[in-house]
Protein backbone atom coordinates (compact mmCIF):
# COMPACT_ATOMS: atom_id res chain seq x y z
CA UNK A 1 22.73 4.29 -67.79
CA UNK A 2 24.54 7.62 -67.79
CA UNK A 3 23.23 11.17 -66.44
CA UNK A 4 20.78 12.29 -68.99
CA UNK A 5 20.10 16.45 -69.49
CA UNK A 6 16.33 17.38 -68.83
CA UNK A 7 15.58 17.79 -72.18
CA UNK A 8 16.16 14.13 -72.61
CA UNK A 9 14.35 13.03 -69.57
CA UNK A 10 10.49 13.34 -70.90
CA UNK A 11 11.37 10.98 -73.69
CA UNK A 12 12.65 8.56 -71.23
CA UNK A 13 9.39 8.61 -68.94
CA UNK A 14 6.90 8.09 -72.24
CA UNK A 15 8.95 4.78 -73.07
CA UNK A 16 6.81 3.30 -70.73
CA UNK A 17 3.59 3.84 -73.02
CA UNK A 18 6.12 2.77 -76.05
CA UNK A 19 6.60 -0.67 -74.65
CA UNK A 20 3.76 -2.76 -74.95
CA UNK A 21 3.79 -6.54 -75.29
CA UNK A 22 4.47 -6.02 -79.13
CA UNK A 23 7.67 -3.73 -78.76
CA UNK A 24 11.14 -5.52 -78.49
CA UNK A 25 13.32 -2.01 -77.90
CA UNK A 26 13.62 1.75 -78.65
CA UNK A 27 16.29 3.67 -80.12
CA UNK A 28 16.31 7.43 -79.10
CA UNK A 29 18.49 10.07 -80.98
CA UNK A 30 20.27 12.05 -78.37
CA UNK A 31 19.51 16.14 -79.45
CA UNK A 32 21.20 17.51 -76.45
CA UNK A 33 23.82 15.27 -76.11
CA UNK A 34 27.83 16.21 -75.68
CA UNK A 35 30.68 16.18 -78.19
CA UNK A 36 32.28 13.29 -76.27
CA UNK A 37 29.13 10.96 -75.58
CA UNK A 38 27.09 8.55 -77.63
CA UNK A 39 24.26 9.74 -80.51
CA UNK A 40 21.99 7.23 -79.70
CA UNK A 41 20.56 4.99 -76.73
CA UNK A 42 19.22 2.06 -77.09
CA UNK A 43 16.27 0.65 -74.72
CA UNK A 44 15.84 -3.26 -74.76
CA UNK A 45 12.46 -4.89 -73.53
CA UNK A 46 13.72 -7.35 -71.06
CA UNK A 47 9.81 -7.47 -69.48
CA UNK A 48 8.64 -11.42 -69.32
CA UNK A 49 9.23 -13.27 -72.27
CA UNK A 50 11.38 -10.45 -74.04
CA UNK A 51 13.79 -11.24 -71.93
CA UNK A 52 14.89 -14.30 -74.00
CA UNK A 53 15.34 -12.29 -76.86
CA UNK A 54 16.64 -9.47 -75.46
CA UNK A 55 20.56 -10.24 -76.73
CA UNK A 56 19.14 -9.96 -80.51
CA UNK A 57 17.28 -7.02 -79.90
CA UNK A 58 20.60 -5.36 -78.59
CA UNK A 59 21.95 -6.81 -82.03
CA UNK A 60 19.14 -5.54 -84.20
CA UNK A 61 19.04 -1.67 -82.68
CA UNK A 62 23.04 -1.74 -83.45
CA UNK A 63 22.86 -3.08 -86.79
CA UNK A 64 20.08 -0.31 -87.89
CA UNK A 65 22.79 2.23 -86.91
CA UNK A 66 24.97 0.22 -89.00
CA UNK A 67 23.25 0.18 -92.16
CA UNK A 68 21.70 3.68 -91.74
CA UNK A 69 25.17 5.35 -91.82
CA UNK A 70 25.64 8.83 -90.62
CA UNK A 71 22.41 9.96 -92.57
CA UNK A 72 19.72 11.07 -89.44
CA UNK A 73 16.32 9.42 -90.68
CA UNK A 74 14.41 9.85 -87.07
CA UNK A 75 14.34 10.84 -83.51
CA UNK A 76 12.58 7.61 -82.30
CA UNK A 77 12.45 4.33 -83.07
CA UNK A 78 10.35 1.44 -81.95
CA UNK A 79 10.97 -2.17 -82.95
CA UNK A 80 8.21 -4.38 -83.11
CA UNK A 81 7.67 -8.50 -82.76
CA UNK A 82 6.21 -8.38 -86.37
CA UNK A 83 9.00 -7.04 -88.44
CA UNK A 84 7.62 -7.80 -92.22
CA UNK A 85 9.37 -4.73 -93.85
CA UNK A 86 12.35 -5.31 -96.16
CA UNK A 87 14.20 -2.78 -94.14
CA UNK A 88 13.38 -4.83 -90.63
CA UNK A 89 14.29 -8.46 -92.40
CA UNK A 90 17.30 -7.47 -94.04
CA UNK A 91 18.41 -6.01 -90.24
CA UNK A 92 16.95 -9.11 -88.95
CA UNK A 93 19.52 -10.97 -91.34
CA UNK A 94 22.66 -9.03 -90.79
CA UNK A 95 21.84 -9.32 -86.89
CA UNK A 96 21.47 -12.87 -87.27
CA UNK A 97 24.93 -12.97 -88.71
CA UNK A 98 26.73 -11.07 -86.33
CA UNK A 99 25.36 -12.37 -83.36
CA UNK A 100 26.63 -15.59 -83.64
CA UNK A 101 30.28 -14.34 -85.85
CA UNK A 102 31.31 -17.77 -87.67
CA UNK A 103 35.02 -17.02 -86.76
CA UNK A 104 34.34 -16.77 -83.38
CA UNK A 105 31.20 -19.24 -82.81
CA UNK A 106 32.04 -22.78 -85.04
CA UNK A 107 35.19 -23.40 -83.23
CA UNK A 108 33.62 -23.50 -79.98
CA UNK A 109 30.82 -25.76 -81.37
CA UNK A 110 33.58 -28.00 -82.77
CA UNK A 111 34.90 -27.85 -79.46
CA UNK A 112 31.70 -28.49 -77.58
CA UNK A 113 30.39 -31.41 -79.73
CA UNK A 114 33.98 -33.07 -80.27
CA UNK A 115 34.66 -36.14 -80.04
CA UNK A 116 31.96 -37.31 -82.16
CA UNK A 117 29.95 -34.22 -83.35
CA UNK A 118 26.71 -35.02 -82.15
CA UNK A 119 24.78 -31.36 -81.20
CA UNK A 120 22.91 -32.35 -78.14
CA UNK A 121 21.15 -29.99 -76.02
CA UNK A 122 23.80 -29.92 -73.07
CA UNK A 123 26.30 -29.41 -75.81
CA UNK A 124 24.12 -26.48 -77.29
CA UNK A 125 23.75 -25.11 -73.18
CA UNK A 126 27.72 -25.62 -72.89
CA UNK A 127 27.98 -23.72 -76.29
CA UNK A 128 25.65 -20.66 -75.21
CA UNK A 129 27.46 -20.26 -71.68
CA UNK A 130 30.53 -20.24 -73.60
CA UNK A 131 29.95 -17.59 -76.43
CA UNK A 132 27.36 -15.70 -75.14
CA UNK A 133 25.35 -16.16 -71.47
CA UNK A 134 22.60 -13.53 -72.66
CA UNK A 135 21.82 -14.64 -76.24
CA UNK A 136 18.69 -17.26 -75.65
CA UNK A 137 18.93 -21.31 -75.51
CA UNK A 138 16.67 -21.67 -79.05
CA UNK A 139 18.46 -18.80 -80.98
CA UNK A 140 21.98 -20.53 -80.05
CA UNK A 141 20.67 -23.97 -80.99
CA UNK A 142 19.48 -22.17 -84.29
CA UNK A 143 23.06 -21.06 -85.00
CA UNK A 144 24.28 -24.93 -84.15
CA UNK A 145 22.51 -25.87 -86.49
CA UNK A 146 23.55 -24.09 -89.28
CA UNK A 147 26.62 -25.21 -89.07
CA UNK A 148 26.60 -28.77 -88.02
CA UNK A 149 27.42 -31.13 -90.87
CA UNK A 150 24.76 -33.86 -89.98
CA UNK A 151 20.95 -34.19 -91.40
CA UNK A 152 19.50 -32.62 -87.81
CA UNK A 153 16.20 -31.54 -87.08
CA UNK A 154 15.04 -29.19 -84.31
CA UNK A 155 11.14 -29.34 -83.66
CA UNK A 156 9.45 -27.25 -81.50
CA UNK A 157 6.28 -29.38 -80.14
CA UNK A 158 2.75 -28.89 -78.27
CA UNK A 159 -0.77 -29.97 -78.22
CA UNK A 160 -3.23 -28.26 -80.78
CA UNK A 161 -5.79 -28.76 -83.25
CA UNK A 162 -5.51 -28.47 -87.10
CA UNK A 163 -6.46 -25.30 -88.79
CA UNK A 164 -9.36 -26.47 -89.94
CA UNK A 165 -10.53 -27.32 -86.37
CA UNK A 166 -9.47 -24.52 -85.16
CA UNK A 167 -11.51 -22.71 -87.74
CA UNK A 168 -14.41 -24.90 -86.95
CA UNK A 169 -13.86 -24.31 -83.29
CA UNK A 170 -13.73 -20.37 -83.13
CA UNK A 171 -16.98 -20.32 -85.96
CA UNK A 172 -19.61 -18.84 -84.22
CA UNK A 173 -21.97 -20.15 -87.30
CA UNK A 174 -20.53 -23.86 -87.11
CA UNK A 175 -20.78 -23.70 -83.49
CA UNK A 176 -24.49 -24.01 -83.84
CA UNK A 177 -24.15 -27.25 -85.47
CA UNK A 178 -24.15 -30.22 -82.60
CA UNK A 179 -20.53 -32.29 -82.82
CA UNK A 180 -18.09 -33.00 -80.31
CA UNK A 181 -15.44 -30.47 -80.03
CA UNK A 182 -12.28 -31.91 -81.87
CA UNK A 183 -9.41 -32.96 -78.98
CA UNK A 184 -5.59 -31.24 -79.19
CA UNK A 185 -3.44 -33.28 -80.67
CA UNK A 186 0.18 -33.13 -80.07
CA UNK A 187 1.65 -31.46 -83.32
CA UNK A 188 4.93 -29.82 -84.40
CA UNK A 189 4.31 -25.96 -84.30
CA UNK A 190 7.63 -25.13 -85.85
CA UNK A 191 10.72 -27.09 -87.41
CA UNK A 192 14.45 -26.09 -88.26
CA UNK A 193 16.75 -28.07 -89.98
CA UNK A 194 20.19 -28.49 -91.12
CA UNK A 195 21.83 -28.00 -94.29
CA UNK A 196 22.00 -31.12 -94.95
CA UNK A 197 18.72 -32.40 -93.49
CA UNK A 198 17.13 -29.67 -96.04
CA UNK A 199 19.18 -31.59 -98.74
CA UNK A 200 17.65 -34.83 -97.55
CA UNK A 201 14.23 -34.23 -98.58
CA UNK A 202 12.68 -34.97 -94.93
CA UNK A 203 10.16 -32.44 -94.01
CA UNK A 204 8.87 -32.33 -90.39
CA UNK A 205 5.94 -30.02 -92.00
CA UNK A 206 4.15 -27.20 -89.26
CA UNK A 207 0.77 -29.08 -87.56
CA UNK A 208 2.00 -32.61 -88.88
CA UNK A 209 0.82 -35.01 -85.94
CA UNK A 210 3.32 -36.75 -83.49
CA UNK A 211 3.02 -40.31 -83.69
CA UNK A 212 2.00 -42.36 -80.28
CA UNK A 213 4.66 -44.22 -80.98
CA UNK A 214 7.47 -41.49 -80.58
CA UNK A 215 9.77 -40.49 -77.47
CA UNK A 216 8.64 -37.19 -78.19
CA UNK A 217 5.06 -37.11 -76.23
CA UNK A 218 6.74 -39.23 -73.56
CA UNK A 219 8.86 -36.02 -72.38
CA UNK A 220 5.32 -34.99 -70.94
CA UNK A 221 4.89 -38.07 -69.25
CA UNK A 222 5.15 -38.29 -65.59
CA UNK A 223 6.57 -41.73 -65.13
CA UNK A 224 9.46 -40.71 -67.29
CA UNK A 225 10.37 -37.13 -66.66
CA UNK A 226 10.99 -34.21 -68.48
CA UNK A 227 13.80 -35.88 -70.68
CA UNK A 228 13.86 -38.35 -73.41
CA UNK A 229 16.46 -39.87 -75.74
CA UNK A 230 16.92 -43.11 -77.84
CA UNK A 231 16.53 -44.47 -81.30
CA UNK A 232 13.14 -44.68 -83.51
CA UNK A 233 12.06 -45.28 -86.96
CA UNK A 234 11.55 -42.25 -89.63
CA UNK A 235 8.70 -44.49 -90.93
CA UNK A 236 5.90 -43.80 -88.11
CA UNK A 237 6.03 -40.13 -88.98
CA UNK A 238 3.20 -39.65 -91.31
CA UNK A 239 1.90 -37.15 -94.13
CA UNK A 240 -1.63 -35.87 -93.74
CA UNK A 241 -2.20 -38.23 -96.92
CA UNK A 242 -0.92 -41.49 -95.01
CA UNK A 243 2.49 -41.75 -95.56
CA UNK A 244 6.40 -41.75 -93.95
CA UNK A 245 7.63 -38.44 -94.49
CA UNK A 246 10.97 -40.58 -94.98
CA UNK A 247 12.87 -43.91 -93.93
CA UNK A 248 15.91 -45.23 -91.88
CA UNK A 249 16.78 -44.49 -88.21
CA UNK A 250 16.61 -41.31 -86.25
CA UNK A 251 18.21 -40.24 -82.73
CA UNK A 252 15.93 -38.30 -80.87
CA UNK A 253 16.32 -36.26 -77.62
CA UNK A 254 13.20 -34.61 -76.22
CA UNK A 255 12.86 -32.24 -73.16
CA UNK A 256 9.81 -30.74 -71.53
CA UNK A 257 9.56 -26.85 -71.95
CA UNK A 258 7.49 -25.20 -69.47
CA UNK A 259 4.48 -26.76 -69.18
CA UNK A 260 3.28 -26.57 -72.53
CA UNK A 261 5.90 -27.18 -74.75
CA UNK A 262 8.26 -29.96 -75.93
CA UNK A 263 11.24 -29.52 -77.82
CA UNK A 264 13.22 -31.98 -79.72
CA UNK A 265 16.54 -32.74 -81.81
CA UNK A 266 16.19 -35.55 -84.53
CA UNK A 267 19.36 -36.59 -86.52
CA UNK A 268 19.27 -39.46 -89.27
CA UNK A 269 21.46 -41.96 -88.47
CA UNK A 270 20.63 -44.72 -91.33
């Protein structure tokens, strides 16, 4: 970071109270700055698990500088993890596109999935070293996805109750009522898709159980490791009313995240 003039240095030693858990970065408006350096400084949160988003916060502090122009509108600025202001989605947005530049990004996925285009998640780990070490392993598989030409799905996976048990769970009132407490279930917590898997009508909805039957609880199994991959049928993935949330044949490649977590990439093949 450069030499800073007193003046500046008090703002710098409060940051510490700015960054809680909830703050992804800072941008401070240099008042005592010279002719020849920068107007602004941005501060990224790279503390624990901001540091896998810390190459789209540097993203999203530039793009507000962007869109604000040369108009001053503050002194300090603090970005935080819930952004729901049309200001903070739109930057959100424009970040999202420049991060991952189309020019620059699709032909190194065409590259890195050639010969037969299948996005994989070496091929999305290839992909990141490639075009950009910092930028995190789920935001890059994000951007694969958006441009990969196949009906692909990208689910996000862990054990948890409904929201109804949950609700029953954390009652105080129902928790007066004797019944066993409902068991975690392994679930899909979030789901991304394609293009053309959102044309295909297949929804892997959020909370929609994991069936037994799929390679994607066996990643947390023991006797076969942290990895999964292989063919299964659409059909054992059921609606909350009983039935397939589609039919045919998908690929699927699961890996363990952490200790809590499973990730997987489904792609219709039939």
């Amino acid at each position: 970071m450069q030499r800073m003039d007193p003046v500046e240095r008090p703002i710098f030693a409060a940051l510490r109270a700015e960054f809680g858990d909830d703050t992804d970065g800072a941008t401070v408006l240099r008042v005592t700055r010279k002719r020849w350096e920068p107007m602004y400084l941005a501060v990224i949160n790279c503390e624990g698990w901001h540091e896998f988003r810390r190459y789209f916060s540097k993203w999203h502090e530039l793009v507000h500088r962007l869109l604000e122009g040369p108009q001053l509108t503050f002194a300090f600025r603090r970005t935080a993890i819930d952004r729901p202001e049309p200001e903070e989605v739109l930057v959100d947005r424009v970040a999202a596109a420049l991060v991952f530049f189309p020019d620059i990004f699709v032909p190194i996925f065409r590259e890195e999935t050639a010969p037969d285009g299948l996005l994989t998640f070496g091929a999305v780990e290839r992909i990141r070293e490639r075009f950009a070490p910092g930028a995190s392993h789920e935001a890059t598989l994000r951007a694969c996805l958006s441009h990969d030409s196949g009906s692909v799905w990208f689910l996000r996976c862990a054990n948890s109750l409904t929201a109804g048990e949950d609700r029953r769970t954390n009652n105080p009132q129902l928790q007066l009522i004797p019944a066993d407490p409902p068991e975690a279930k392994m679930r899909v917590q979030s789901a991304t898709l394609s293009p053309a898997a959102a044309e295909s009508g297949v929804r892997f909805h959020r909370n929609i159980r994991v069936p037994e039957g799929s390679l994607v609880p066996q990643a947390f199994a023991d006797d076969w490791g942290p990895f999964v991959a292989g063919e299964e049928e659409l059909d054992i993935w059921q609606t909350s009313s009983g039935g397939p949330i589609g039919s045919g044949m998908i690929h699927v490649e699961a890996e363990q995240r952490g200790r809590e977590e499973v990730w997987a990439l489904g792609r219709l093949t039939f």
